[in-house]
C-alpha atoms as a PDB file:
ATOM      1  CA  UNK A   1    -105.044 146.252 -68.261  1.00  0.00           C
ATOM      2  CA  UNK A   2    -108.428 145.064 -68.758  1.00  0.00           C
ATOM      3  CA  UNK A   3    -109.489 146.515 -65.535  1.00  0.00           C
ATOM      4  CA  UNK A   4    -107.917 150.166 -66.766  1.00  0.00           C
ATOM      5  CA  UNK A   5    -109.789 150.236 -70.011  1.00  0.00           C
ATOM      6  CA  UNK A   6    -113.338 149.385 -68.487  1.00  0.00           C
ATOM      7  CA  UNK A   7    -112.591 152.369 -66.265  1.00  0.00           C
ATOM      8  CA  UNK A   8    -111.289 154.759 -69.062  1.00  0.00           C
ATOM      9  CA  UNK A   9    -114.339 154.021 -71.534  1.00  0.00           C
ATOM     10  CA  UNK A  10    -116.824 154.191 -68.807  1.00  0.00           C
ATOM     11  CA  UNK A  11    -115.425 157.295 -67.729  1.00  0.00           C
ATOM     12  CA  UNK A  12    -115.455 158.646 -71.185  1.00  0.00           C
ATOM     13  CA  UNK A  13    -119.263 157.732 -71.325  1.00  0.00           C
ATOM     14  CA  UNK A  14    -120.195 159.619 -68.233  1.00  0.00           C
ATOM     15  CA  UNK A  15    -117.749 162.467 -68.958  1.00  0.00           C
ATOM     16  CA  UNK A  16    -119.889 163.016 -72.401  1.00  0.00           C
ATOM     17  CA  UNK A  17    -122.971 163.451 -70.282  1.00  0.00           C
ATOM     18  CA  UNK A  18    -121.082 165.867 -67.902  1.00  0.00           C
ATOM     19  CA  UNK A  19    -120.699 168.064 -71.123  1.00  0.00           C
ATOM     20  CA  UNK A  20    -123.428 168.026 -72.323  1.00  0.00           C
ATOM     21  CA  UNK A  21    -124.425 169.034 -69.017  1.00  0.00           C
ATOM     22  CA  UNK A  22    -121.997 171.853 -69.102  1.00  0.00           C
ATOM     23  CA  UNK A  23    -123.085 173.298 -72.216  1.00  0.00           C
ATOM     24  CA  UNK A  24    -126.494 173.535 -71.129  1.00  0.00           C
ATOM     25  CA  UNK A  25    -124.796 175.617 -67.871  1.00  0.00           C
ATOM     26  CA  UNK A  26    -122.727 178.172 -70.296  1.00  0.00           C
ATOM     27  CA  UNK A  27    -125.654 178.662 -72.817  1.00  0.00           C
ATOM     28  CA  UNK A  28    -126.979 180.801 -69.716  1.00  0.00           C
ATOM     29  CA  UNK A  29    -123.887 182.123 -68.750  1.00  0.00           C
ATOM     30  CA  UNK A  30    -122.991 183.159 -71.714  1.00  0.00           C
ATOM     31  CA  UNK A  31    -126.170 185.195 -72.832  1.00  0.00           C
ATOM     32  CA  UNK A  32    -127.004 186.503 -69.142  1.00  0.00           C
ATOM     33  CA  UNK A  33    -124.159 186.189 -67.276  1.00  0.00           C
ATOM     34  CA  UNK A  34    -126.081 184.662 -64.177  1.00  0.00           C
ATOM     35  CA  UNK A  35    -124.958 181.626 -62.437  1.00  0.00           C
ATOM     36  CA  UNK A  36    -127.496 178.697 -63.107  1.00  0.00           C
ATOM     37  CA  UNK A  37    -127.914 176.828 -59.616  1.00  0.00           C
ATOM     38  CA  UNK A  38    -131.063 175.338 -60.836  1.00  0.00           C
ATOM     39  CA  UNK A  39    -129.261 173.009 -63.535  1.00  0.00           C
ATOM     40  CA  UNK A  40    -128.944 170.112 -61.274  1.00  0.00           C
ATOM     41  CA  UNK A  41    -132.771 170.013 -60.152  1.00  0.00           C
ATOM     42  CA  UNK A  42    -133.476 169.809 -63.856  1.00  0.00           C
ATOM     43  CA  UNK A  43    -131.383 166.682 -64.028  1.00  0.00           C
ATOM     44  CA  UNK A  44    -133.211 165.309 -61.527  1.00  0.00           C
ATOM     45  CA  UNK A  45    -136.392 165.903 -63.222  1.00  0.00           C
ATOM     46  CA  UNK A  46    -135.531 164.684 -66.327  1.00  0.00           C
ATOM     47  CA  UNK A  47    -133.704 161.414 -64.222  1.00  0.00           C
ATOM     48  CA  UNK A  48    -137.353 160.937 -62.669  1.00  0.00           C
ATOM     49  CA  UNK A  49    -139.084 161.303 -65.782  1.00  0.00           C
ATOM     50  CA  UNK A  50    -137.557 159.590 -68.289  1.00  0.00           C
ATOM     51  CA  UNK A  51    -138.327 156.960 -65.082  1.00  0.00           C
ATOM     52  CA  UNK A  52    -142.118 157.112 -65.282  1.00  0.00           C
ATOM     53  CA  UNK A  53    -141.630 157.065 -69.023  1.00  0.00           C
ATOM     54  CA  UNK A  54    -140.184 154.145 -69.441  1.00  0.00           C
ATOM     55  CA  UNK A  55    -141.423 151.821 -66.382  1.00  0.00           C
ATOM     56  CA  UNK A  56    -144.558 153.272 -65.455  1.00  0.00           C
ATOM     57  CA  UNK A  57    -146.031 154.108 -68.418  1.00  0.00           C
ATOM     58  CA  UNK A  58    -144.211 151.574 -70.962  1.00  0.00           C
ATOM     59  CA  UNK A  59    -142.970 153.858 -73.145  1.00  0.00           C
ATOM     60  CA  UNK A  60    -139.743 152.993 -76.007  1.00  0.00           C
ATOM     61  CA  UNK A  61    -137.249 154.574 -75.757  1.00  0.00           C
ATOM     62  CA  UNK A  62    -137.408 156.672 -78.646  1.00  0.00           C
ATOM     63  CA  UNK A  63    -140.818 158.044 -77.214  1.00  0.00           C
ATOM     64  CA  UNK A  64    -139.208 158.895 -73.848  1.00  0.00           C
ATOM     65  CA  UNK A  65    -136.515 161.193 -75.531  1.00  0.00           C
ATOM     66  CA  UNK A  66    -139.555 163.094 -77.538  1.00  0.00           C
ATOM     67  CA  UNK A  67    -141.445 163.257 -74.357  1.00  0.00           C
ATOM     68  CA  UNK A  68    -137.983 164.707 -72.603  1.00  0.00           C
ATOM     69  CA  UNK A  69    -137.095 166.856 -74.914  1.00  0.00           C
ATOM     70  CA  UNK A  70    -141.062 168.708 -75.442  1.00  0.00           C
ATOM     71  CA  UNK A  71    -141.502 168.697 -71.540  1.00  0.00           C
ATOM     72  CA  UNK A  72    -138.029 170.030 -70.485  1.00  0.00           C
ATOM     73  CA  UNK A  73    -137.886 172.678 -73.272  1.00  0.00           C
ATOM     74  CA  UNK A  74    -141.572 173.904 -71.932  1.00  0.00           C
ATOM     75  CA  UNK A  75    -140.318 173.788 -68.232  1.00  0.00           C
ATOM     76  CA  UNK A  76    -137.015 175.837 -69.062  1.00  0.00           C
ATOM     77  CA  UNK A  77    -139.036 178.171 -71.354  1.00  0.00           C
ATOM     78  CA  UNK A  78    -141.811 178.944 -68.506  1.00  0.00           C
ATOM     79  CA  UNK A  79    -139.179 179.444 -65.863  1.00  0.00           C
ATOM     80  CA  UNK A  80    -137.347 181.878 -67.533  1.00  0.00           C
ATOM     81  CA  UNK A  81    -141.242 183.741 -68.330  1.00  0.00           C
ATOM     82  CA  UNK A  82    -142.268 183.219 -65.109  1.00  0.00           C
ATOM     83  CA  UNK A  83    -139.017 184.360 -62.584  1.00  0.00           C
ATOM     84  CA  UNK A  84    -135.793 184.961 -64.799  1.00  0.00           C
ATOM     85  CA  UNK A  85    -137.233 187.666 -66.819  1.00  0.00           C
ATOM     86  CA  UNK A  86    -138.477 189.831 -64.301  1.00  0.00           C
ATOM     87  CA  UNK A  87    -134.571 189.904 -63.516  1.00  0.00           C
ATOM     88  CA  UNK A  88    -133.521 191.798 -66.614  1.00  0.00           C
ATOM     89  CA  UNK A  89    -131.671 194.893 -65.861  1.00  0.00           C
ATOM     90  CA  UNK A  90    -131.245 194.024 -62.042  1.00  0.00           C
ATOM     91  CA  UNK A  91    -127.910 193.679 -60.659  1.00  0.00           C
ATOM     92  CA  UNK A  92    -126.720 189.786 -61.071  1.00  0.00           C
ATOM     93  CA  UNK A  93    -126.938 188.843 -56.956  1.00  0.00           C
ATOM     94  CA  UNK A  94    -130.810 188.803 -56.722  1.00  0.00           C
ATOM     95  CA  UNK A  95    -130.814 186.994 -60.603  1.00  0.00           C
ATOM     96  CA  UNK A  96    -128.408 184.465 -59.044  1.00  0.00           C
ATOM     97  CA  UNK A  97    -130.813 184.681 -55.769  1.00  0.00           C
ATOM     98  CA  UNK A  98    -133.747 183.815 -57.873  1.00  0.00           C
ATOM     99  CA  UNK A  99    -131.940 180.753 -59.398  1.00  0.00           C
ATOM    100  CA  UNK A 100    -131.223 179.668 -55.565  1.00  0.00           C
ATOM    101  CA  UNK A 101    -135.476 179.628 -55.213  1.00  0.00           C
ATOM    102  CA  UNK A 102    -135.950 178.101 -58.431  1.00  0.00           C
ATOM    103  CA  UNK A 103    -133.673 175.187 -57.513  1.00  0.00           C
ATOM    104  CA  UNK A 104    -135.649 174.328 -54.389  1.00  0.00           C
ATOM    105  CA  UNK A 105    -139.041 174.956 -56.114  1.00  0.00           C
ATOM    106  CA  UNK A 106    -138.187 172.696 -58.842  1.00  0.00           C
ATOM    107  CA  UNK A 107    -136.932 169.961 -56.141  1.00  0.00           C
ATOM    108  CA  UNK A 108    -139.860 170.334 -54.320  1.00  0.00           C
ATOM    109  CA  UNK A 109    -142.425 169.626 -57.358  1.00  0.00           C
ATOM    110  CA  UNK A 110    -140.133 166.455 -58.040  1.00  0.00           C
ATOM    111  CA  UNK A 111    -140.559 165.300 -54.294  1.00  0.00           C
ATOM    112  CA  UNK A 112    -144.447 166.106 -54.187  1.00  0.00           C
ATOM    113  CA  UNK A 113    -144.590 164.104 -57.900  1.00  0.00           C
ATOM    114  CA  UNK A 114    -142.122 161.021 -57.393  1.00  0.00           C
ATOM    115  CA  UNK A 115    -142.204 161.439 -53.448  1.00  0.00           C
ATOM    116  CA  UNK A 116    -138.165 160.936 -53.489  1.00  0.00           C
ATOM    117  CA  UNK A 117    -138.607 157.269 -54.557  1.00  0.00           C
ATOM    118  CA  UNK A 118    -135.216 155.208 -55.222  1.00  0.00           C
ATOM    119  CA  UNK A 119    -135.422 152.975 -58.865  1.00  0.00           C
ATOM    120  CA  UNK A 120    -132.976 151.553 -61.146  1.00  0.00           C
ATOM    121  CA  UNK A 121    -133.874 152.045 -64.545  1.00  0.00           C
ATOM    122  CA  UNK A 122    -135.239 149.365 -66.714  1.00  0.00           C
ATOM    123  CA  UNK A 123    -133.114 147.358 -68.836  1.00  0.00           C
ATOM    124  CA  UNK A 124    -133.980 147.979 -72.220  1.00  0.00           C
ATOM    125  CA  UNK A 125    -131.835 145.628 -74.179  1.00  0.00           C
ATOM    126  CA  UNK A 126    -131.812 143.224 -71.462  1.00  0.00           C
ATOM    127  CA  UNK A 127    -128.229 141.529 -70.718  1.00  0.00           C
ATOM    128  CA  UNK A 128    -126.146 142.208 -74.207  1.00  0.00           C
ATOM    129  CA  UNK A 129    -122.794 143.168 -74.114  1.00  0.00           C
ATOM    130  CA  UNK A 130    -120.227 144.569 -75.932  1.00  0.00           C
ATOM    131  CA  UNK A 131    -116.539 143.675 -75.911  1.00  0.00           C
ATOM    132  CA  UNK A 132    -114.359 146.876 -76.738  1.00  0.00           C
ATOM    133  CA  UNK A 133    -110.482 145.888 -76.124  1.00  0.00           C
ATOM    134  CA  UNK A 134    -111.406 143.218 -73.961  1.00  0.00           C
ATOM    135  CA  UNK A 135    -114.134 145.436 -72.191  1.00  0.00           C
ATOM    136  CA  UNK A 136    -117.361 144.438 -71.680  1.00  0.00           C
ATOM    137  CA  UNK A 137    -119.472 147.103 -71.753  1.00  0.00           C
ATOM    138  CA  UNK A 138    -123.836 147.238 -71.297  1.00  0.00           C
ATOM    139  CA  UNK A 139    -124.964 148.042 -74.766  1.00  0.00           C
ATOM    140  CA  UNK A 140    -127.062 150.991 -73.363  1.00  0.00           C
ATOM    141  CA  UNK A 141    -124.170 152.387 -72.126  1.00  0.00           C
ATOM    142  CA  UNK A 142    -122.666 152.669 -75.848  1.00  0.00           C
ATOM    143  CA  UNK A 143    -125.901 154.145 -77.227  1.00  0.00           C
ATOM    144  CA  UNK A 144    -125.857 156.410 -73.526  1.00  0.00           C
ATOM    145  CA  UNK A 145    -122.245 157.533 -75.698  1.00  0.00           C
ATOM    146  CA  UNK A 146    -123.964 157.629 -79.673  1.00  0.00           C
ATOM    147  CA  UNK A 147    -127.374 160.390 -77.685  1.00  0.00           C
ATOM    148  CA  UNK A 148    -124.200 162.387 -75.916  1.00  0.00           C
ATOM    149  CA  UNK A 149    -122.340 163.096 -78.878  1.00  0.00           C
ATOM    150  CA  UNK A 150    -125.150 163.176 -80.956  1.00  0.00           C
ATOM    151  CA  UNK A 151    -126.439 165.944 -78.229  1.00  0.00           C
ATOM    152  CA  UNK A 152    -123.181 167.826 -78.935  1.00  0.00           C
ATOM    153  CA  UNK A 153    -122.755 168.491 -81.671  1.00  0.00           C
ATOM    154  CA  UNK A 154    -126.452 169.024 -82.549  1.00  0.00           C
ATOM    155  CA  UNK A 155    -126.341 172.204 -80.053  1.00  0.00           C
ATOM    156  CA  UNK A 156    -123.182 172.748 -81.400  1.00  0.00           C
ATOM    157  CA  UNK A 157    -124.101 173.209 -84.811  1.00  0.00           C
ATOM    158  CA  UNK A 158    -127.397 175.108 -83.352  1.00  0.00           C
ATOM    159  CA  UNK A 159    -125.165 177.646 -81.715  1.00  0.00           C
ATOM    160  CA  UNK A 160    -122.724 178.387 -84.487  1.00  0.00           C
ATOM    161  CA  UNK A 161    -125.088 177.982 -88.000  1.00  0.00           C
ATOM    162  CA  UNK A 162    -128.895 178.939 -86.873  1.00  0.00           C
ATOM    163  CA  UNK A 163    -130.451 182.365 -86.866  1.00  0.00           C
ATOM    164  CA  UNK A 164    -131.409 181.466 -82.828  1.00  0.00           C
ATOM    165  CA  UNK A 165    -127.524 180.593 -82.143  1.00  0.00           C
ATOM    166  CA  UNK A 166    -126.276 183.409 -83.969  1.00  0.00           C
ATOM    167  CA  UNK A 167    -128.435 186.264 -82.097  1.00  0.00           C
ATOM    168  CA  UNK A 168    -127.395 184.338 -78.869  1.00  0.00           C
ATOM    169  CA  UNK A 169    -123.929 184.811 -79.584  1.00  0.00           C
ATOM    170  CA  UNK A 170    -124.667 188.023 -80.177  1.00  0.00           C
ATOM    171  CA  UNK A 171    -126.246 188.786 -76.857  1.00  0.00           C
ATOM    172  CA  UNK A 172    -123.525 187.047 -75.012  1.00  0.00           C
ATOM    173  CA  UNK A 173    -120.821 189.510 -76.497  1.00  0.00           C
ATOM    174  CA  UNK A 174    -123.548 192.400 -75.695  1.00  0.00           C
ATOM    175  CA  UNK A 175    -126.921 192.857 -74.817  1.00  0.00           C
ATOM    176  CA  UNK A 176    -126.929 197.126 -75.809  1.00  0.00           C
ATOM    177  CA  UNK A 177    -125.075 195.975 -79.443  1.00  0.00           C
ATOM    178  CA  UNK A 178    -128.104 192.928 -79.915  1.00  0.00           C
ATOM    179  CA  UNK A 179    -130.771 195.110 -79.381  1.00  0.00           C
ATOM    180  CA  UNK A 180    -129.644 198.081 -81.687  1.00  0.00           C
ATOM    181  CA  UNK A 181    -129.332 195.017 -84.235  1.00  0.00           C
ATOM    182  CA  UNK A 182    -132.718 193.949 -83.816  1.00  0.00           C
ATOM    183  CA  UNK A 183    -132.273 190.783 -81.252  1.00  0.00           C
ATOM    184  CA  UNK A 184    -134.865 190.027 -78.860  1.00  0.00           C
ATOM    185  CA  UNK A 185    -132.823 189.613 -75.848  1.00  0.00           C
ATOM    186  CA  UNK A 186    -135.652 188.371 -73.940  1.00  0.00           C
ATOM    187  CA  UNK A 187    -136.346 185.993 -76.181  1.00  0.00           C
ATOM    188  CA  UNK A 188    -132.838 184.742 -76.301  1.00  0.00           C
ATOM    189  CA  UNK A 189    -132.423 184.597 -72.740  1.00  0.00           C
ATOM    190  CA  UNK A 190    -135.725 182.355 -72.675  1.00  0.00           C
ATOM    191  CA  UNK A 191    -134.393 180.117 -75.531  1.00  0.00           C
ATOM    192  CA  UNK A 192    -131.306 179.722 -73.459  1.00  0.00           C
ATOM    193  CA  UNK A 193    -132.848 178.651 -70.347  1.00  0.00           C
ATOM    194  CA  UNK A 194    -134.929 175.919 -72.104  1.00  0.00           C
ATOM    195  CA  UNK A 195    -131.801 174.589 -73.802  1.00  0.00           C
ATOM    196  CA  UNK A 196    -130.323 174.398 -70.805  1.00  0.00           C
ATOM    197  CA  UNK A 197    -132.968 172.421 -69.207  1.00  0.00           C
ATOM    198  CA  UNK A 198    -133.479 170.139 -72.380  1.00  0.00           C
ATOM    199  CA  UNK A 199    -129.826 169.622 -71.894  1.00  0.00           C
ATOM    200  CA  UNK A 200    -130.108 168.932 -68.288  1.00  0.00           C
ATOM    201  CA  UNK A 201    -133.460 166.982 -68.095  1.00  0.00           C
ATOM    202  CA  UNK A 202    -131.618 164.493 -71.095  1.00  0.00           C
ATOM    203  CA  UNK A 203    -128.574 164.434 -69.339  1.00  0.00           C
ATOM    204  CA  UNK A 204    -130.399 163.635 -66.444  1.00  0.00           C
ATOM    205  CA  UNK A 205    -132.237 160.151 -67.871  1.00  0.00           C
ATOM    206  CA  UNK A 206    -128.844 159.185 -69.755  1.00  0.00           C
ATOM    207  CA  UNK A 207    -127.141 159.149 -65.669  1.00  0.00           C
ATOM    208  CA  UNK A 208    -129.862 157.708 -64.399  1.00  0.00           C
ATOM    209  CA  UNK A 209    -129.659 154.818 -66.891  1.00  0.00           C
ATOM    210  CA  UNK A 210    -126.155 154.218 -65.708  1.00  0.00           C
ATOM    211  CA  UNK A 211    -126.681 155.245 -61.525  1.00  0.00           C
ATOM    212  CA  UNK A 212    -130.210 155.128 -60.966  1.00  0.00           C
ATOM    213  CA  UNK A 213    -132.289 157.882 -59.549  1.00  0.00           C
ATOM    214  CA  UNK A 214    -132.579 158.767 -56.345  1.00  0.00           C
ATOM    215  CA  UNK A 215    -133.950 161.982 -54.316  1.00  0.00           C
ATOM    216  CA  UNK A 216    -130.011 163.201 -54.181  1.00  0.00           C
ATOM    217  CA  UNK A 217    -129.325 163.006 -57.697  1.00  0.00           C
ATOM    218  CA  UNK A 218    -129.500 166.658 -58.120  1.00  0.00           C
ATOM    219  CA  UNK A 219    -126.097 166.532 -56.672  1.00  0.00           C
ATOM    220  CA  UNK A 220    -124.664 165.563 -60.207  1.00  0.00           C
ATOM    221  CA  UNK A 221    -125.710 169.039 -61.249  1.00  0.00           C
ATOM    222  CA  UNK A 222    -123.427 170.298 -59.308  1.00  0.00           C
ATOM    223  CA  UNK A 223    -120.464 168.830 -61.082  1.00  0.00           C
ATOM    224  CA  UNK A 224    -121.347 171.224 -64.035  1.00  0.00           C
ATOM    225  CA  UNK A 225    -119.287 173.844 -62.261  1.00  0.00           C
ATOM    226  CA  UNK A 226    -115.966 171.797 -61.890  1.00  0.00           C
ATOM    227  CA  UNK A 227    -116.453 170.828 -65.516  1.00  0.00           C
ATOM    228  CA  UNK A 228    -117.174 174.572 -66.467  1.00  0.00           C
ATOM    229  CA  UNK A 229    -114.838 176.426 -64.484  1.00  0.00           C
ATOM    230  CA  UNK A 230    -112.135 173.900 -65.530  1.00  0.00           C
ATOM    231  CA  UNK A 231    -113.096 174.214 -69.360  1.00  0.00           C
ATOM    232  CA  UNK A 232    -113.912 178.070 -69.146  1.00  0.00           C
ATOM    233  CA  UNK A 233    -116.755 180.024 -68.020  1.00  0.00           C
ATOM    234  CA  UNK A 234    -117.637 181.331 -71.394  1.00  0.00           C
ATOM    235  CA  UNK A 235    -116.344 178.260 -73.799  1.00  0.00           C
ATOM    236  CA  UNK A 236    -118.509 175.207 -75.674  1.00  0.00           C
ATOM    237  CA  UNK A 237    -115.345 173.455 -76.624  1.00  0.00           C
ATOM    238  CA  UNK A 238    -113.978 173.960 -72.927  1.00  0.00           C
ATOM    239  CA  UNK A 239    -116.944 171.946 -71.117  1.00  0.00           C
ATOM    240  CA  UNK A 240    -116.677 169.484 -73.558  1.00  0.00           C
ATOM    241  CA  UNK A 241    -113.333 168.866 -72.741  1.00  0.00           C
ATOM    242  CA  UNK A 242    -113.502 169.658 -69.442  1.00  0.00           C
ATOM    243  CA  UNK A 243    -116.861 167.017 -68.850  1.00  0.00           C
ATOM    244  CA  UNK A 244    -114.589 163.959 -70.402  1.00  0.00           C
ATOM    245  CA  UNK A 245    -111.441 165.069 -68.119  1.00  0.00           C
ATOM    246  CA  UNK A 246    -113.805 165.102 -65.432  1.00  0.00           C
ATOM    247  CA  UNK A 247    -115.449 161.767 -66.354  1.00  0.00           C
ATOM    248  CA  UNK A 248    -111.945 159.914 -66.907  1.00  0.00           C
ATOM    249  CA  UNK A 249    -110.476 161.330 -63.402  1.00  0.00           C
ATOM    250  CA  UNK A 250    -113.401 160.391 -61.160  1.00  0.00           C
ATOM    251  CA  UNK A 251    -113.579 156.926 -62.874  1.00  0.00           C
ATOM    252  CA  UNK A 252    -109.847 156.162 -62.505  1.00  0.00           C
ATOM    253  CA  UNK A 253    -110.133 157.761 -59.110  1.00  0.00           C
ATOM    254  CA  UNK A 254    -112.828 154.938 -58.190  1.00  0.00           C
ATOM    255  CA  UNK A 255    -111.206 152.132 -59.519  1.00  0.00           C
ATOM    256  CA  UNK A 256    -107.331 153.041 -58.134  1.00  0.00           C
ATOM    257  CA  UNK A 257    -107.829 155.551 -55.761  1.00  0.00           C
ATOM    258  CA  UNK A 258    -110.976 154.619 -53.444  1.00  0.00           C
ATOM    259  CA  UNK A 259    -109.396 151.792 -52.194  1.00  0.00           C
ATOM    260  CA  UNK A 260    -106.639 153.548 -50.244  1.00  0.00           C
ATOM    261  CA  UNK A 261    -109.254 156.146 -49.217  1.00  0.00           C
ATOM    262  CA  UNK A 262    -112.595 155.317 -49.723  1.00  0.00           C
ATOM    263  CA  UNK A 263    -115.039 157.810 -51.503  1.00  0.00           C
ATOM    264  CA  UNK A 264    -112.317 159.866 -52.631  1.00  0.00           C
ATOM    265  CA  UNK A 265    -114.071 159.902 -56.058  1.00  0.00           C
ATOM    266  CA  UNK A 266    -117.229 161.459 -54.990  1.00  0.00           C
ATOM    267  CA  UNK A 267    -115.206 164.176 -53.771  1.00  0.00           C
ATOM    268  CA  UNK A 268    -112.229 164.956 -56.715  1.00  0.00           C
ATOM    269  CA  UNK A 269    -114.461 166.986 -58.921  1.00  0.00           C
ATOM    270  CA  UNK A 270    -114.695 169.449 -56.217  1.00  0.00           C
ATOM    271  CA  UNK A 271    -110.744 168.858 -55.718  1.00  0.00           C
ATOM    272  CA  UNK A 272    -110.035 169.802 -58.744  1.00  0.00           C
ATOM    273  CA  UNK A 273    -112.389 173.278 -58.732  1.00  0.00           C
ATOM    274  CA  UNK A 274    -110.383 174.122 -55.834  1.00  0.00           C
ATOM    275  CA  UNK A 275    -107.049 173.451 -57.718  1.00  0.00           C
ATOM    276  CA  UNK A 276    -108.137 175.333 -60.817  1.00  0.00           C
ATOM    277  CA  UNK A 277    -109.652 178.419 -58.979  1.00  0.00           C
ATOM    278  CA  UNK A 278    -106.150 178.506 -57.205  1.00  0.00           C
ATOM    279  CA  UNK A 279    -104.047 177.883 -60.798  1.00  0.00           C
ATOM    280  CA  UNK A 280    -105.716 178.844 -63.554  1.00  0.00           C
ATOM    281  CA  UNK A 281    -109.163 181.087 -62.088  1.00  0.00           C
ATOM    282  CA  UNK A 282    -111.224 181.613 -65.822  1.00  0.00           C
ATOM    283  CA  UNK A 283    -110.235 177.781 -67.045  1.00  0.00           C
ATOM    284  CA  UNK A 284    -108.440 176.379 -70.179  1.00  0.00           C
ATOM    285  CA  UNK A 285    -110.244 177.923 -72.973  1.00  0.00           C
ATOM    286  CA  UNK A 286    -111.878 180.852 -70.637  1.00  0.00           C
ATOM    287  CA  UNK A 287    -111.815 184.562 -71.425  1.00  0.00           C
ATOM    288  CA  UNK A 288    -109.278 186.325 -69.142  1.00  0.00           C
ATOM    289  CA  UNK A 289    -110.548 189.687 -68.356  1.00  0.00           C
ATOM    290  CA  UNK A 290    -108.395 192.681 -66.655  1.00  0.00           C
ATOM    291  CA  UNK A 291    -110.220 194.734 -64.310  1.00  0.00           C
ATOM    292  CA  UNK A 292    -108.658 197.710 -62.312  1.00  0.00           C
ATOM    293  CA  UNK A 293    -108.531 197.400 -58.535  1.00  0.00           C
END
């Protein structure tokens, strides 16, 4: 029993960073319609950084988050300037095309900075524990939980009460109706891509603190689109859910699973997408749209 609750609250932990992964993933979605294959090179950015942060340049904590959240914002921000933009209007292949590129260019820069280097993260709070239901747990892996949800519902509350979140709902419903209304689109869609790497670089360091980083690590980007294709394409509250179903399945599926076939849980996310494509193709909470054939 033990054993079956350090699974399901580690599994919760993780599956909070999934969604707030997942947000980051339908923020673009939403307002541009355009696949983001890009989002897991900016987790491995922000894994590697929030590395040098804290061991190489002896940073707290606290600072390393600031420093995260400035530097990712200015990276998403400048690659939407720089590539996205020139996009608008275009049909969505070469957009999703250009995210393609930017996912390799971004991987590259992290190789020629880091030079694919494998580290563990520094313990912070050195070897205290906390016992939840007879679970011990790291405490970093609770406060890992407290920056998640915090993350949440701050970009929650971003999307749904500010002036920015507004117009971006706005644009996501329609780009023609935004503009007649006085919305920037390109602005939006710029906001949008550097939440989405804030999102993604933070999500990033808050894995890392629990995996490690490692040149491969953009390969828990990837999971955004099992978590957002599960949840819905076009829903907040569906890659929420959808990133702590994930979490919870590919934990249990390590601890019960893997040892009848081994790995299994590296490969049940993608299980699942398959599943869901075949069942349920636009998710739990995702817009189902009718289009003549």
């Amino acid at each position: 029993m033990d054993f079956l609750i350090q699974l399901i609250l580690t599994g919760i932990i993780v599956g909070s960073i999934y969604s707030v992964l997942a947000i980051g993933f339908v923020l673009i979605y939403k307002s541009s319609k355009v696949f983001n294959f890009a989002q897991g090179q900016f987790v491995l950015i922000g894994a590697y950084l929030g590395f040098s942060c804290l061991s190489e340049f002896q940073m707290s904590a606290f600072a390393t988050v600031i420093v995260l959240c400035i530097s990712s914002f200015i990276i998403g921000y400048a690659c939407d300037r720089i590539f996205l933009e020139k996009m608008i209007g275009q049909a969505i292949l070469p957009s999703i095309m250009m995210t393609i590129a930017l996912s390799y260019v971004l991987e590259g820069t992290s190789f020629i900075a880091w030079g694919g280097m494998t580290e563990s993260y520094p313990s912070i709070y050195g070897i205290i524990t906390v016992r939840i239901l007879n679970a011990k747990l790291p405490i970093e892996y609770l406060i890992i939980l407290g920056v998640a949800i915090f993350m949440v519902i701050a970009l929650l509350v971003f999307f749904n009460y500010t002036r920015l979140g507004l117009a971006m709902k706005s644009t996501a419903e329609s780009h023609e109706v935004s503009q007649a209304l006085g919305v920037n689109v390109k602005n939006v869609f710029a906001f949008s891509w550097a939440i989405a790497a804030l999102s993604g670089c933070l999500g990033g360091a808050l894995l890392a603190n629990i995996n490690g980083v490692s040149p491969d690590f953009s390969e828990f980007g990837l999971k955004v689109f099992p978590v957002v294709i599960l949840g819905g394409l076009e829903s907040i509250p569906g890659a929420i859910i959808g990133g702590m179903s994930l979490g919870l399945i590919e934990y249990l599926s390590m601890g019960y699973i893997d040892s009848i076939l081994p790995g299994f849980h590296t490969i049940v996310a993608y299980f699942i997408l398959i599943l869901i494509l075949l069942i349920k193709p636009y998710g739990l909470f995702g817009l189902v749209r009718i289009e003549r054939i």
